[in-house]
Protein backbone atom coordinates (compact mmCIF):
# COMPACT_ATOMS: atom_id res chain seq x y z
CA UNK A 1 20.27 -42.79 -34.81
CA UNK A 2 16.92 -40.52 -34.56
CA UNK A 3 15.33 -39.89 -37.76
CA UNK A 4 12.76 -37.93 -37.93
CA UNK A 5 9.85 -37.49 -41.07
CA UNK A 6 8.77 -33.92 -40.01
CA UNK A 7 7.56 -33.16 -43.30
CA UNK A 8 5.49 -35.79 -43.45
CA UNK A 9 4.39 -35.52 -39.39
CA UNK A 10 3.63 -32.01 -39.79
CA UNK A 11 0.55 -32.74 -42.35
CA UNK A 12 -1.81 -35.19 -40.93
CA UNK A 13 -4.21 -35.07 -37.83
CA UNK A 14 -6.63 -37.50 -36.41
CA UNK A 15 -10.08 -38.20 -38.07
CA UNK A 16 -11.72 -38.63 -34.72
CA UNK A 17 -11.15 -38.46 -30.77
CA UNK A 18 -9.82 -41.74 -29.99
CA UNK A 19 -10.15 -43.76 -26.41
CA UNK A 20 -7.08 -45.48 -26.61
CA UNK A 21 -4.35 -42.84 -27.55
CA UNK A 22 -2.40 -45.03 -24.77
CA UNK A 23 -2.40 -48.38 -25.94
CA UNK A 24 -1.52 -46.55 -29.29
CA UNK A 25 1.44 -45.04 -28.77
CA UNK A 26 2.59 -48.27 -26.68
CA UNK A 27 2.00 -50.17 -29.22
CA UNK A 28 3.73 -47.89 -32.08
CA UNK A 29 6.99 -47.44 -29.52
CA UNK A 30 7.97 -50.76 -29.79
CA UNK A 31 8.47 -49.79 -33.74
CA UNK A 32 10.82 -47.70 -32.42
CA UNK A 33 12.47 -50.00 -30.58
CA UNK A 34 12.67 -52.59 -33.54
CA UNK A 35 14.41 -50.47 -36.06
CA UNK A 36 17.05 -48.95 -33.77
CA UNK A 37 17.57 -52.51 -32.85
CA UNK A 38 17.82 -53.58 -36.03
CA UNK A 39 20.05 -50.61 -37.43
CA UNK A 40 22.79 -50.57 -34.97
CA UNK A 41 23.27 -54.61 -35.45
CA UNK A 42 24.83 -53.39 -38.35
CA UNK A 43 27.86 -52.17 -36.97
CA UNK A 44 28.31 -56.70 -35.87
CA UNK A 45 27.20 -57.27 -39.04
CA UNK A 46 30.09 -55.58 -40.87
CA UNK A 47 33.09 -57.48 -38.86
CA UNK A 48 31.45 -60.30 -39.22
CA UNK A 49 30.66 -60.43 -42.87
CA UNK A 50 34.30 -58.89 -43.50
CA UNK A 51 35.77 -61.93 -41.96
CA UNK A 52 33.43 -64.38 -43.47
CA UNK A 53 34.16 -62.92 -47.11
CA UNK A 54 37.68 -61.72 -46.29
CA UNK A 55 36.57 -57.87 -47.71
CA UNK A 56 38.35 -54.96 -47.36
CA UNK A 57 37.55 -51.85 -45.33
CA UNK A 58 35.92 -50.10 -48.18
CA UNK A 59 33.94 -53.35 -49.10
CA UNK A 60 32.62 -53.96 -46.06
CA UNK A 61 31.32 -50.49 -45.72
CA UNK A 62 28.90 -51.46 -48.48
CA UNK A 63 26.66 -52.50 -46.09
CA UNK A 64 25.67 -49.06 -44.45
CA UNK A 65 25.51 -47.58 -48.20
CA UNK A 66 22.82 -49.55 -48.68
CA UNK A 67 21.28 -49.76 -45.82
CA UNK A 68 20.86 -45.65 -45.52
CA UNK A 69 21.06 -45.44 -48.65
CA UNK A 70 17.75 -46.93 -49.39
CA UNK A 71 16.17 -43.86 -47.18
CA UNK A 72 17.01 -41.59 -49.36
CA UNK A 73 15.90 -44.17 -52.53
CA UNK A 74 12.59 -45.19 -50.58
CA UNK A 75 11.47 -42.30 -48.50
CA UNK A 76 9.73 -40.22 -51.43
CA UNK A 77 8.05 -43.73 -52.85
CA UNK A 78 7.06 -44.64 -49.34
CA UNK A 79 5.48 -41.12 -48.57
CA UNK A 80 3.70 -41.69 -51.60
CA UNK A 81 2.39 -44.87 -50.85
CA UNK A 82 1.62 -44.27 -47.61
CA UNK A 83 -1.41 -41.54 -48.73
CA UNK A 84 -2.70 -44.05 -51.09
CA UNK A 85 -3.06 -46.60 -48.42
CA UNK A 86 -3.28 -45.41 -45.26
CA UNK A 87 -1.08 -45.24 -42.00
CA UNK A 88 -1.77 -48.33 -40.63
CA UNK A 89 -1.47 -49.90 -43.95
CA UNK A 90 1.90 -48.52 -44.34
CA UNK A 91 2.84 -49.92 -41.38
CA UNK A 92 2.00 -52.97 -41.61
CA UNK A 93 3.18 -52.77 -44.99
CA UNK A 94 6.38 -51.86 -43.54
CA UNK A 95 6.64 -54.58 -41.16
CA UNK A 96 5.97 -57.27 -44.01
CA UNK A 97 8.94 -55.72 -46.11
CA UNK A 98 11.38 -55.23 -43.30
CA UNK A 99 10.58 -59.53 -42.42
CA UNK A 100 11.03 -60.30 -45.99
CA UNK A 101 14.59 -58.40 -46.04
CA UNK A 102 15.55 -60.55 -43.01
CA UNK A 103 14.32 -63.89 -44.86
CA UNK A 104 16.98 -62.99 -47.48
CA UNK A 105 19.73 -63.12 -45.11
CA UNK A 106 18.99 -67.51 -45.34
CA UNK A 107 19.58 -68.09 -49.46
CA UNK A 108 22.21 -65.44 -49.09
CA UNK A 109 23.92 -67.19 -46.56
CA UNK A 110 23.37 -70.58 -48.32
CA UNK A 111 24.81 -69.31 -51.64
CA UNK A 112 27.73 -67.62 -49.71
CA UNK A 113 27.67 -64.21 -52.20
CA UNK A 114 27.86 -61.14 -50.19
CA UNK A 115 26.17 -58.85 -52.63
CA UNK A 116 23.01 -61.24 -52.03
CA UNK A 117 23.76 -59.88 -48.54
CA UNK A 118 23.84 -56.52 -49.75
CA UNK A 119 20.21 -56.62 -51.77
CA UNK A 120 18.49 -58.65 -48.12
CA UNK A 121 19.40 -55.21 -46.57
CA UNK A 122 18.37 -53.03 -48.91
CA UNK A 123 15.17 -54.30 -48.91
CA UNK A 124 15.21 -54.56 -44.79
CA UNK A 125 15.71 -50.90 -44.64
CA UNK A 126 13.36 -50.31 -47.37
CA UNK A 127 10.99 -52.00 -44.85
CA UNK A 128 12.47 -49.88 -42.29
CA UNK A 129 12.02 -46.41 -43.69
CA UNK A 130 8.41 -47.44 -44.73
CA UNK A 131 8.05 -47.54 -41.19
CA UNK A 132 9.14 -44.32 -40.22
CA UNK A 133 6.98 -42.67 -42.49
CA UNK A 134 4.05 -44.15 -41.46
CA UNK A 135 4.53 -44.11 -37.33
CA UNK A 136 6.29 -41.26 -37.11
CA UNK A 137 3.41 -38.79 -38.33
CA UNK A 138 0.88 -41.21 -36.11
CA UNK A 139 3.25 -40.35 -32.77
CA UNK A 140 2.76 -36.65 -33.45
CA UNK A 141 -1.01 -36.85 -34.09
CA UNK A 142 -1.25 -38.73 -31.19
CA UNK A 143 -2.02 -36.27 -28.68
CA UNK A 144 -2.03 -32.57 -28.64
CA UNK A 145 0.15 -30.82 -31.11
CA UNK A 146 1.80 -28.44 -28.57
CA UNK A 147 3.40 -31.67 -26.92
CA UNK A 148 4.26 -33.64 -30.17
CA UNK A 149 8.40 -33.26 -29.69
CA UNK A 150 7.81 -34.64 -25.91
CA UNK A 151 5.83 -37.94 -27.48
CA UNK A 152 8.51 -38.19 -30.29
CA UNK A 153 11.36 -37.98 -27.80
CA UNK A 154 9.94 -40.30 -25.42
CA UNK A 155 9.66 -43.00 -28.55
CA UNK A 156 13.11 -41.75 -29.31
CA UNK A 157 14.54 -42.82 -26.26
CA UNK A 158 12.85 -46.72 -26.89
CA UNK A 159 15.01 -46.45 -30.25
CA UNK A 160 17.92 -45.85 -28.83
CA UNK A 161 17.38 -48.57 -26.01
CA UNK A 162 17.02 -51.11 -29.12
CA UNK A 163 20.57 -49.25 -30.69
CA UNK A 164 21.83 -50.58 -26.83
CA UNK A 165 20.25 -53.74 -26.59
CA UNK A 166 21.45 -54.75 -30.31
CA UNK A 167 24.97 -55.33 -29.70
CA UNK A 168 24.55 -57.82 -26.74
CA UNK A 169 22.22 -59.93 -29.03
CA UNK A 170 25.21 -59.66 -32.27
CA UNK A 171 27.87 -60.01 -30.18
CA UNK A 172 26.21 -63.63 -28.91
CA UNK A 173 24.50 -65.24 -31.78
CA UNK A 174 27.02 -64.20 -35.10
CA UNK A 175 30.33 -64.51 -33.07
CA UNK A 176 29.39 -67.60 -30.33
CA UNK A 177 32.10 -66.32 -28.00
CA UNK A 178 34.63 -67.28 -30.72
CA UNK A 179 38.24 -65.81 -30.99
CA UNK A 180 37.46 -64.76 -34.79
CA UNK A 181 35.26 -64.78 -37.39
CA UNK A 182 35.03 -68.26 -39.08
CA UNK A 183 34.90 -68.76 -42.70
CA UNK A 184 31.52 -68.48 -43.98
CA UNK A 185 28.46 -66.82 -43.27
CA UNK A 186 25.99 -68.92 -41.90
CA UNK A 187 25.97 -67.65 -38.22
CA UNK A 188 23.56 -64.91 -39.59
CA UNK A 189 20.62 -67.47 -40.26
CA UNK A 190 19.87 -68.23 -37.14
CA UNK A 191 19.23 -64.36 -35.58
CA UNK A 192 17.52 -62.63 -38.93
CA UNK A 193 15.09 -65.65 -39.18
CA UNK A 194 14.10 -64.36 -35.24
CA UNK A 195 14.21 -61.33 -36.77
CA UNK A 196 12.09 -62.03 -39.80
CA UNK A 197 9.44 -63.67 -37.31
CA UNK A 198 9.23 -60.96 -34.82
CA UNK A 199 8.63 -58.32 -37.48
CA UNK A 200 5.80 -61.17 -38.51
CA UNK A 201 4.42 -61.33 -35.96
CA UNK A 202 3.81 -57.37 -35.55
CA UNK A 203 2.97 -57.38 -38.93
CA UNK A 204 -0.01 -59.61 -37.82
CA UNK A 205 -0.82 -57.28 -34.44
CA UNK A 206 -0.81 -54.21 -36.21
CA UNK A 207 -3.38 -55.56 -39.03
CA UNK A 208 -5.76 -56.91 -36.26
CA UNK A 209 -5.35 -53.45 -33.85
CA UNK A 210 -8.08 -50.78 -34.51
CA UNK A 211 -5.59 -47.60 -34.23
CA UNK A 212 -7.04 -44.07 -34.47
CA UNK A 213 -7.50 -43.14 -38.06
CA UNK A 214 -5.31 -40.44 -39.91
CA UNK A 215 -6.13 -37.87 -42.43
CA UNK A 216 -3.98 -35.51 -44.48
CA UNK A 217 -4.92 -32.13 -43.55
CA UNK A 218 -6.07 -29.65 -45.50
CA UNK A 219 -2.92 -26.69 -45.68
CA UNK A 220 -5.43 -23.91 -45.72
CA UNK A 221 -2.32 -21.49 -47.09
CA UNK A 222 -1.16 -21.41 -50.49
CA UNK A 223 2.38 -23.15 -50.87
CA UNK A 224 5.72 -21.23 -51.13
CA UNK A 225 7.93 -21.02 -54.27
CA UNK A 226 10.57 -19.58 -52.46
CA UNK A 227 14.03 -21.66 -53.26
CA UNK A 228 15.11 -23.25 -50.16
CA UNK A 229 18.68 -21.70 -51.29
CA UNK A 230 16.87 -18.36 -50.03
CA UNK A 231 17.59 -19.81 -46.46
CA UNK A 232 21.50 -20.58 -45.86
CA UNK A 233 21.16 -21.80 -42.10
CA UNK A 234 18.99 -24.55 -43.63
CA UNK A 235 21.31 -25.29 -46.29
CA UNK A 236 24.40 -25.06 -43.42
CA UNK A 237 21.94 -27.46 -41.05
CA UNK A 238 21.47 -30.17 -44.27
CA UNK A 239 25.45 -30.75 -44.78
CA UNK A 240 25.21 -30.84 -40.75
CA UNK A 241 22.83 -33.44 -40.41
CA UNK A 242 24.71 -35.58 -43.88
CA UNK A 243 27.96 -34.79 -41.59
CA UNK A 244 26.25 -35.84 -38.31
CA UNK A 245 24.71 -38.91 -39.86
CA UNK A 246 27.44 -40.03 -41.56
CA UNK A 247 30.56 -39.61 -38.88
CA UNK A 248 27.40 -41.11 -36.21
CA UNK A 249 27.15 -44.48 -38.28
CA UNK A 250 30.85 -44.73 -39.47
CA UNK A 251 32.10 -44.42 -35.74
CA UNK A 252 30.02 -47.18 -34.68
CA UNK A 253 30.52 -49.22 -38.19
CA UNK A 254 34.73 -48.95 -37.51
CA UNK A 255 33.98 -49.33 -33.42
CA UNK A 256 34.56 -53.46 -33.30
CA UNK A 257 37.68 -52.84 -35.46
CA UNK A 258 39.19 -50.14 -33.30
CA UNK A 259 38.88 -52.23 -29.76
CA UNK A 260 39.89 -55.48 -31.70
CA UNK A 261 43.13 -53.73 -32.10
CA UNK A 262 46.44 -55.39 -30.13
CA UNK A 263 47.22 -51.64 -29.38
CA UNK A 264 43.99 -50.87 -27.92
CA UNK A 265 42.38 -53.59 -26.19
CA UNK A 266 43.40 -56.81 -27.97
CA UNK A 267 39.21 -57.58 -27.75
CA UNK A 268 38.02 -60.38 -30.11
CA UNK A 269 34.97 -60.03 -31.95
CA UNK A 270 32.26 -60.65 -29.47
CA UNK A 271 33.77 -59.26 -26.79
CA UNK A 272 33.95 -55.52 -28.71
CA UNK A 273 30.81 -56.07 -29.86
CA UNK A 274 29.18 -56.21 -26.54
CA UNK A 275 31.14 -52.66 -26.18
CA UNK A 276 29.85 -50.97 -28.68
CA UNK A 277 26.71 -50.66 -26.22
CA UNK A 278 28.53 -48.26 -24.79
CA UNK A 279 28.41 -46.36 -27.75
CA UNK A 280 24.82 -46.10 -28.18
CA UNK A 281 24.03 -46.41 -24.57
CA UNK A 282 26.11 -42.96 -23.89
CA UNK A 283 23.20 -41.24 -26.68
CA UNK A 284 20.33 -42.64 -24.71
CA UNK A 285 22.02 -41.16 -21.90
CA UNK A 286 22.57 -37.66 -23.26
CA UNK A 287 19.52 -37.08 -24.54
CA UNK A 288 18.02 -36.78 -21.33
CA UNK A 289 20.76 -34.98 -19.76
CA UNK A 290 20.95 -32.29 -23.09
CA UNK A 291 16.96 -32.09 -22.37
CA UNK A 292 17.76 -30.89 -18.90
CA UNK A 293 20.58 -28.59 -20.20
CA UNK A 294 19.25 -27.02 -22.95
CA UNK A 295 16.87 -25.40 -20.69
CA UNK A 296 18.77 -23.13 -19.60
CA UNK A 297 22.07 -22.57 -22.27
CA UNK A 298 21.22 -22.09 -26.21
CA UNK A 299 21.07 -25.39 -27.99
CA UNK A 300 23.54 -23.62 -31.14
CA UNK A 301 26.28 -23.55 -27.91
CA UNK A 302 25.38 -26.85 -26.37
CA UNK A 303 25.89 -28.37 -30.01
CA UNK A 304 28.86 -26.72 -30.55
CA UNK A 305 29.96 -28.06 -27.09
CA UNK A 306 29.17 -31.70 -27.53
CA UNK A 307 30.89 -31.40 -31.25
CA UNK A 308 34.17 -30.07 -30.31
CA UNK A 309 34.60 -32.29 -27.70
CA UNK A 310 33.30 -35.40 -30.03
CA UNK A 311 36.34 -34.47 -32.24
CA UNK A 312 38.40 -33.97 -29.29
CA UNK A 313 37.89 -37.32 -28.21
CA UNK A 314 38.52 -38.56 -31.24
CA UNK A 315 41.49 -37.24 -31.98
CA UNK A 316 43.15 -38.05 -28.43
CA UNK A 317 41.77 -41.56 -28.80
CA UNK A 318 43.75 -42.05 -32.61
CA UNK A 319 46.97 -41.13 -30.36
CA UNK A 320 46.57 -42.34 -27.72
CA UNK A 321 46.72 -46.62 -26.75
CA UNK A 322 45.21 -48.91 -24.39
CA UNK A 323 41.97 -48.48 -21.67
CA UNK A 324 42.30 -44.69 -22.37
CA UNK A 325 41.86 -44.89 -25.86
CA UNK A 326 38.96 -47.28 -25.79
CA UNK A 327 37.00 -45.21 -23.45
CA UNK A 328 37.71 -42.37 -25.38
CA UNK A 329 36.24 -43.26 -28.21
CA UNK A 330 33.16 -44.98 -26.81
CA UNK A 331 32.38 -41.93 -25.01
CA UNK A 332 31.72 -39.81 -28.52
CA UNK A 333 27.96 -41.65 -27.85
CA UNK A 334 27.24 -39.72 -25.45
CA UNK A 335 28.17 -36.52 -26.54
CA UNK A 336 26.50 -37.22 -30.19
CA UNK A 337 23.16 -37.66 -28.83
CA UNK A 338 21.56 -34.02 -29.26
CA UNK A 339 23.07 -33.70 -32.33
CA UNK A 340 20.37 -34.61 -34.70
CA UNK A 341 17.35 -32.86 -33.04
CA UNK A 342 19.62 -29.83 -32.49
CA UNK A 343 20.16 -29.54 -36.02
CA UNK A 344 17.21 -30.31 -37.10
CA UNK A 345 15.15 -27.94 -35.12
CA UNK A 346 18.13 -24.65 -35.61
CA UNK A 347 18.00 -25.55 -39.47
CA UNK A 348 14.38 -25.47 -39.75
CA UNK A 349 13.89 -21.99 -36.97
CA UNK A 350 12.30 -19.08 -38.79
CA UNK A 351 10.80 -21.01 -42.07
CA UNK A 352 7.30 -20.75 -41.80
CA UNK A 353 5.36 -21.52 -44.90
CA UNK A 354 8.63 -23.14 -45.97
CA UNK A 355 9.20 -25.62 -43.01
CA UNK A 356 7.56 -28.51 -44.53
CA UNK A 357 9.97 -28.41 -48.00
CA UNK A 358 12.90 -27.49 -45.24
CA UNK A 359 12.13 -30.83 -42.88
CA UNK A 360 11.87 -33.16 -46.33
CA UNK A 361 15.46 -31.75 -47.32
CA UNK A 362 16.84 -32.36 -44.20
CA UNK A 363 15.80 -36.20 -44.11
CA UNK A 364 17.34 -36.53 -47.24
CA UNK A 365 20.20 -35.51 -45.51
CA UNK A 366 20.42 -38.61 -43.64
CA UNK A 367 22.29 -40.38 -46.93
CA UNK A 368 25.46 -38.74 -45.20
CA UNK A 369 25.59 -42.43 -42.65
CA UNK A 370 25.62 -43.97 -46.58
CA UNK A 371 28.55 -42.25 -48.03
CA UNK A 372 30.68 -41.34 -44.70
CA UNK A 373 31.51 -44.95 -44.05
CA UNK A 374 32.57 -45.36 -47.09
CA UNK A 375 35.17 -42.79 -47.56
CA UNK A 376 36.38 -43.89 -44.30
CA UNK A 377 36.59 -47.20 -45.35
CA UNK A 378 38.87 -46.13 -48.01
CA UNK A 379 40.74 -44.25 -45.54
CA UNK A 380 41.38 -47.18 -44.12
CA UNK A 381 42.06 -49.11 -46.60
CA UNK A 382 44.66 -46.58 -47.61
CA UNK A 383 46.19 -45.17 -44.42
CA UNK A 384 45.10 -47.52 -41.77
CA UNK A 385 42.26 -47.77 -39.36
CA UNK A 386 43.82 -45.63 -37.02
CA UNK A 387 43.92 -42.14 -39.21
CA UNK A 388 40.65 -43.03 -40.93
CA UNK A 389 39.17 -41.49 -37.82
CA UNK A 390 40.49 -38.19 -38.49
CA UNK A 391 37.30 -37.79 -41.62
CA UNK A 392 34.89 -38.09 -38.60
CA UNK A 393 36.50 -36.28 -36.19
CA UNK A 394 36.76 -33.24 -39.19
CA UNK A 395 32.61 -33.63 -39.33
CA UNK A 396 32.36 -32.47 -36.37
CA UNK A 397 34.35 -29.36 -36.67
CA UNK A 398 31.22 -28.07 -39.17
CA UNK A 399 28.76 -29.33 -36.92
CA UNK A 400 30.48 -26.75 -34.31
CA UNK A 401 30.69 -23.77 -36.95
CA UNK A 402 27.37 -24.49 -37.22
CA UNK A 403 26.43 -24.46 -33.78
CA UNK A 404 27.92 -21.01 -33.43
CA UNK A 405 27.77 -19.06 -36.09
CA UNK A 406 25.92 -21.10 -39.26
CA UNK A 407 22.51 -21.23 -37.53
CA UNK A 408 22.47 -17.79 -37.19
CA UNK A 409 22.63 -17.08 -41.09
CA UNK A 410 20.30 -15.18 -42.63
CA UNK A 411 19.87 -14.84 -46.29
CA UNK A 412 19.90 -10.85 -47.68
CA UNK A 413 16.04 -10.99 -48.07
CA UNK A 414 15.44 -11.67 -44.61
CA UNK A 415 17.70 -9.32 -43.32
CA UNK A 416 16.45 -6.53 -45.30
CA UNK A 417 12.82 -7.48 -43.92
């Protein structure tokens, strides 16, 4: 799930000409690939902490509300922090957090209360977002401005390898090749106290490496008052990107669910989880073939594309039972993965002095993977798992408006100009 701090990104340059711009941005990628890795085990997480605490749908949903929603909580606090200290301070700042969140996981699991749970991963994706806001801005300063979406891409792409990799490592250390989820929760101990040391253990590289220094530039133009309600494609692009988000994370968060299903494919636990892969695989997948495409058809008609057939998949997948139906619904991955730079990058077209205020609203945005699982979950709780699908599969039919015709919006001021 790409998240992007543009505002942030867009407002810092380096303080000198650095020699090792290389050994920078390798080292900063495999950031990237941490927190992807460390968001999508989530989606093990929840069936696994749903069986150990017997929780309902709706419960066990709690865990992506607090996950995402400590972006939106954190994100302003960590942008502030972030000038006060430094990049590379933030960073490893971030790291420390992110390790300390994953230490929480052991008394949580020893006192067996699941809203101890809840606070360790609050606190892991406070870690997490501190993170972004310090490495993303460094990965577009690396280098020259003109090619800053081809560095962020490329890092991108190590996310989403960690969002593929994740599953494998869930799948084989919380459910052990088990039949079902045991009572208890003490399987987690064992993989967020690797966890917790990794992220120590960068923590320590990152406070011993000598990166390039950042500065805040200096915005040589005066700042716009113009309300950001002035500009309805970026309004229409924020509920996209909340929709996208949301109906992204609650797919995946429901996925393990869905295949354990008699109906379906009658998968335990692990072997699902090891599915979901496929999930987050298909995005890594996309993005380089919607790179290639987009070249030549408008992205507004390639998103609309990829979102009507998301829901279309969906939909035949909810109605559908067996092989056909898994696949199905796996393959929404693959057809999600422009989604959030296509959004992003249409809502923000044609803002100018106002971009920076535009990108900031837009990452708020990203609280959408907070509250989408849980309406589903009550969905779910209410109608079953199977039509609970039908609130992500409607996302995407805005998505497609606004691939279409939203984008193209223009507020009566601009038109008149």
């Amino acid at each position: 799930m790409a998240t992007e701090f543009a505002s942030k990104a867009a407002q810092v340059q380096l303080s000198e000409s650095p020699k090792n711009i290389g050994f920078a941005l390798c080292a900063l990628t495999s950031l990237f690939f941490m927190w992807g890795f460390i968001t999508c085990l989530n989606d093990i997480l929840i069936p696994y902490l749903k069986g150990a605490f017997q929780l309902s749908y709706t419960q066990a949903m709690l865990v992506q509300f607090c996950f995402f929603g400590a972006y939106v909580i954190v994100s302003i606090p960590a942008g502030n922090l972030v000038s006060k200290i430094g990049f590379q301070k933030g960073i490893v700042f971030g790291l420390f957090i992110a390790a300390l969140g994953c230490v929480m996981f052991v008394p949580a699991a020893v006192i067996g209360l699941y809203e101890v749970f809840l606070l360790a991963l609050f606190v892991l994706a406070s870690g997490i977002t501190l993170l972004q806001v310090s490495a993303n801005p460094y990965v577009s300063a690396l280098g020259k401005p003109e090619t800053a979406p081809s560095r962020l891409t490329l890092t991108q792409a190590f996310n989403s390898l960690g969002t593929t990799i994740a599953p494998f490592f869930g799948a084989y250390l919380l459910f052990s090749g088990q039949d079902s989820v045991s009572s208890g929760a003490e399987a987690v101990q064992a993989p967020y106290l690797l966890l917790a040391a990794i992220l120590g253990v960068l923590a320590l590289v990152f406070s011993a490496l000598k990166l390039p220094k950042l500065v805040e530039s200096q915005d040589e133009h005066p700042k716009s008052t113009r309300p950001l309600t002035d500009h309805p494609h970026l309004i229409l692009g924020t509920i996209g990107i909340f929709l996208y988000v949301g109906a992204e994370v609650s797919i995946g968060s429901f996925l393990v669910s869905f295949l354990h299903q008699p109906s379906i494919a009658g998968l335990n636990e692990a072997e699902a989880a090891k599915l979901i892969a496929y999930y987050w695989g298909g995005a890594m997948v996309g993005r380089f073939i919607g790179a290639a495409v987009m070249q030549k058809i408008a992205g507004g008609k390639v998103l609309a594309f990829n979102a009507a057939v998301s829901m279309s998949m969906i939909v035949f997948a909810v109605n559908q039972t067996g092989a056909i139906a898994m696949w199905a619904m796996l393959s929404v991955g693959l057809f999600n993965s422009i989604m959030f730079p296509t959004i992003f990058s249409l809502a923000i077209s044609g803002l100018g002095k106002d971009a920076s205020r535009g990108s900031g609203l837009l990452c708020l945005a990203i609280v959408g993977g907070a509250i989408i699982p849980i309406l589903q979950g009550l969905l779910a709780d209410n109608i079953g798992l199977q039509g609970s699908f039908f609130l992500p599969a409607a996302c995407y039919i805005f998505i497609a408006y606004f691939g279409l015709w939203g984008c193209h919006k223009k507020s009566i001021k601009e038109i008149a100009q």
